[in-house]
Protein backbone atom coordinates (compact mmCIF):
# COMPACT_ATOMS: atom_id res chain seq x y z
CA UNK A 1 10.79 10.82 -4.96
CA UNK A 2 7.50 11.92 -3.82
CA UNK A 3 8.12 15.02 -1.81
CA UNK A 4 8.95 16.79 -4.96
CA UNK A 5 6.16 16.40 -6.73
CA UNK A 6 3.38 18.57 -7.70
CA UNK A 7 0.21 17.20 -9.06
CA UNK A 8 -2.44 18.91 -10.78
CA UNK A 9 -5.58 18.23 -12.79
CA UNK A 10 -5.11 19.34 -16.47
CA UNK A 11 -7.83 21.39 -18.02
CA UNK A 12 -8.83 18.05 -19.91
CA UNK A 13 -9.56 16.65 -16.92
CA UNK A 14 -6.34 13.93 -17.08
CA UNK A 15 -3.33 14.63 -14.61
CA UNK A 16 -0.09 16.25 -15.03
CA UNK A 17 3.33 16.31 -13.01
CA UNK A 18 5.00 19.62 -12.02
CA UNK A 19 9.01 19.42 -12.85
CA UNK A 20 11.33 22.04 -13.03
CA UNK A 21 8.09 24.65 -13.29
CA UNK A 22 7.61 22.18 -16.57
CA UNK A 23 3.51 21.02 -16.74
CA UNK A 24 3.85 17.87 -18.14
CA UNK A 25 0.68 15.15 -18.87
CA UNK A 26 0.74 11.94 -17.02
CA UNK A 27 -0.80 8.80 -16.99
CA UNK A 28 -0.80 6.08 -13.78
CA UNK A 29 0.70 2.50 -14.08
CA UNK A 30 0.66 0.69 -11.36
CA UNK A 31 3.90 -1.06 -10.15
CA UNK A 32 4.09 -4.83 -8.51
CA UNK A 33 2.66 -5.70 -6.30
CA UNK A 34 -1.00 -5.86 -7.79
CA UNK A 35 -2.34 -6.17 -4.35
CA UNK A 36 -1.62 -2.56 -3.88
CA UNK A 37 -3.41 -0.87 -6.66
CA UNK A 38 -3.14 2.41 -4.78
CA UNK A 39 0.24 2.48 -4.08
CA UNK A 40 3.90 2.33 -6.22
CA UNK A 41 2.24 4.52 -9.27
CA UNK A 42 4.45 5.56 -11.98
CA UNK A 43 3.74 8.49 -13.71
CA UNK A 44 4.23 8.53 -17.43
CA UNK A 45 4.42 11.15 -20.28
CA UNK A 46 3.18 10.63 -23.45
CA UNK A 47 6.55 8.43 -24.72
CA UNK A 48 5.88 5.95 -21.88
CA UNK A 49 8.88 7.40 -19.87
CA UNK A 50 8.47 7.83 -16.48
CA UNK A 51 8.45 11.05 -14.80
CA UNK A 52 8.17 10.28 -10.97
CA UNK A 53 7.34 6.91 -9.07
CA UNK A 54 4.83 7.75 -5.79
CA UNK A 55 5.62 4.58 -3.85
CA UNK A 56 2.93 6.26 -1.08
CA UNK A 57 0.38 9.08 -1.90
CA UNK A 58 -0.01 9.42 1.48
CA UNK A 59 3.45 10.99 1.72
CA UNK A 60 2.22 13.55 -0.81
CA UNK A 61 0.97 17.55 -0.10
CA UNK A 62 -2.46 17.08 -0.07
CA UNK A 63 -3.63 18.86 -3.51
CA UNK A 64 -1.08 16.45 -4.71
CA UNK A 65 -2.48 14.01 -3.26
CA UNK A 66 -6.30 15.02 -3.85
CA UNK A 67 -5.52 15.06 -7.71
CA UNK A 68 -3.95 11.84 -7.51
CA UNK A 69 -6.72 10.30 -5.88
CA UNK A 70 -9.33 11.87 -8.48
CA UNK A 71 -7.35 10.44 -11.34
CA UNK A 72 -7.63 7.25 -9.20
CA UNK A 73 -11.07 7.27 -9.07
CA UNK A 74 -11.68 8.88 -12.97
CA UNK A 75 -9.33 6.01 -14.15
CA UNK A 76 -11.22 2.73 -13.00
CA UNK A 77 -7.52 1.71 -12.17
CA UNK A 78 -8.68 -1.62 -10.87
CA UNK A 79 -12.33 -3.65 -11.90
CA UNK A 80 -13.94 -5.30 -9.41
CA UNK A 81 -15.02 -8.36 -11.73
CA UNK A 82 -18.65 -9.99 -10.01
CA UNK A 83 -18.85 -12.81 -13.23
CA UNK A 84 -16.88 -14.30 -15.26
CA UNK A 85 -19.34 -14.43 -18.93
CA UNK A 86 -17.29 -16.03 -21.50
CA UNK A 87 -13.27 -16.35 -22.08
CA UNK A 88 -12.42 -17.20 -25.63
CA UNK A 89 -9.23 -17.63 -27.17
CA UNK A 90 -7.77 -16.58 -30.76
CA UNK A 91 -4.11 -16.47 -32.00
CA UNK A 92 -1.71 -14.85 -29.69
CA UNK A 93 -5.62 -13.14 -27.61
CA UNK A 94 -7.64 -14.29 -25.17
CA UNK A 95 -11.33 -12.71 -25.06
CA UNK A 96 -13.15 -12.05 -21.61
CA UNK A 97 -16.72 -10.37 -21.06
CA UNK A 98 -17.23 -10.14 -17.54
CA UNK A 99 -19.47 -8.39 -15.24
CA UNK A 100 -18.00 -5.89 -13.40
CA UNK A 101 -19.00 -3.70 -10.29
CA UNK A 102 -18.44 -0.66 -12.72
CA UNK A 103 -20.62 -3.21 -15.16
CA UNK A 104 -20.44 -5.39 -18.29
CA UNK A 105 -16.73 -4.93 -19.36
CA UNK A 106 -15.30 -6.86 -22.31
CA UNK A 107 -11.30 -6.76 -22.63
CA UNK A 108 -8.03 -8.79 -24.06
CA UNK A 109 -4.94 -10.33 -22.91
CA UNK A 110 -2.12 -11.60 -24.55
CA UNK A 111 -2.10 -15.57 -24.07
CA UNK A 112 0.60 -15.70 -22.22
CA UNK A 113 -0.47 -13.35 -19.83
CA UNK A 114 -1.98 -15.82 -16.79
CA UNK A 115 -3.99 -14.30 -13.46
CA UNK A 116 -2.13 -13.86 -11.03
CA UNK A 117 -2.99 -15.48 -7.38
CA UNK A 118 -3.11 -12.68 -4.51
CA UNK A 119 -2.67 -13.21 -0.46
CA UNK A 120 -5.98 -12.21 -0.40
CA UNK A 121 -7.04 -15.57 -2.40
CA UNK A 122 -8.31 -13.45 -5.11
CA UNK A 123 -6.77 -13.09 -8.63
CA UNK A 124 -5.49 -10.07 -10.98
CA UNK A 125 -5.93 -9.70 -14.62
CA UNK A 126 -4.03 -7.10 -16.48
CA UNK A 127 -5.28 -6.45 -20.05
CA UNK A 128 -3.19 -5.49 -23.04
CA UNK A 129 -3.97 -1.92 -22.35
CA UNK A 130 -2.48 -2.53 -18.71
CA UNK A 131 -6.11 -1.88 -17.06
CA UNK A 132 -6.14 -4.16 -13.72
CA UNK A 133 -9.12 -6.71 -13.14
CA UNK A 134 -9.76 -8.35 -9.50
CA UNK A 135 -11.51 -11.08 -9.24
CA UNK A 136 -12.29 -12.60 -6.03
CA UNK A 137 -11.55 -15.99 -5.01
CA UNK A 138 -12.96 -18.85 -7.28
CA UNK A 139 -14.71 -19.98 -4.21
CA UNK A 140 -16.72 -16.59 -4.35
CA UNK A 141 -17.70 -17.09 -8.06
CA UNK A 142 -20.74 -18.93 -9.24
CA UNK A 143 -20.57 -21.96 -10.80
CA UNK A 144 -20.21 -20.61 -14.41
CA UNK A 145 -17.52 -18.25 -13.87
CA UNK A 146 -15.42 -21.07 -12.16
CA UNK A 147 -15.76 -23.28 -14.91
CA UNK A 148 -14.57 -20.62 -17.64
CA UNK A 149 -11.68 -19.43 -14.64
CA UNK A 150 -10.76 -23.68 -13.71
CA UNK A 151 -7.86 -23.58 -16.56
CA UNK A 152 -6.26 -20.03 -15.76
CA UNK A 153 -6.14 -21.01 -12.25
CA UNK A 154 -3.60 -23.60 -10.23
């Protein structure tokens, strides 16, 4: 599906998809598997239907591909989480602060919504707004954030 798209920067500095000489706004979400946060992007329109999967931007043209990777970038598509500060739970939401490498970040999940173990050893968060946090290993943690992350975790 890839080599016919076109990608461009809007003028509001969010990116849009090229079909059928039709500009249309897009946002990313990222496809399984997590441990690929720069691959297998769907591109959605306002409606949350999607308007092209890119399983590879390499295998885009590369303005395509440059506007991609600047929504990429602009988008914070995956935190880097460094500490784990608090995790509190209400009905139905779990709270997290957390330090990030972007910085202090504080976001939701749903409670059902567990971390999810990678190869790497590290987990994934996704929040209800579908923003992607990795954290790394437990092991890599300090002491605090492991005891907050010791029931998400098997």
């Amino acid at each position: 599906m890839t080599e016919h798209i076109v990608l461009c920067s809007a003028g509001d500095g969010h990116l849009a998809a090229i079909v059928d000489g039709e500009t249309i706004p897009v946002r990313l979400r990222q496809c399984f598997p997590w441990s690929e946060p720069r691959r297998h992007l769907s591109l959605r329109d306002g409606d949350d239907r999607e308007v092209a999967l890119v399983e590879d931007p390499a295998a885009l043209p590369a303005a395509s591909r440059a506007a991609l990777e600047r929504a990429l970038a602009e988008s914070g598509f995956v935190l880097r989480v460094t500490r784990v500060r608090s995790i509190d739970e209400e009905v139905e939401i779990r709270h997290w602060s957390v330090d990030t490498a972007q910085g202090p970040r504080t976001f939701q999940t749903h409670l059902d919504e567990w971390p999810q173990a990678l190869p790497s050893g590290g987990l994934l968060v996704r929040d209800v707004a579908g923003d992607l946090y990795h954290l790394p290993a437990p092991a890599e943690l300090d002491a605090h954030s492991r005891r907050l992350l010791w029931a998400y975790v098997d």
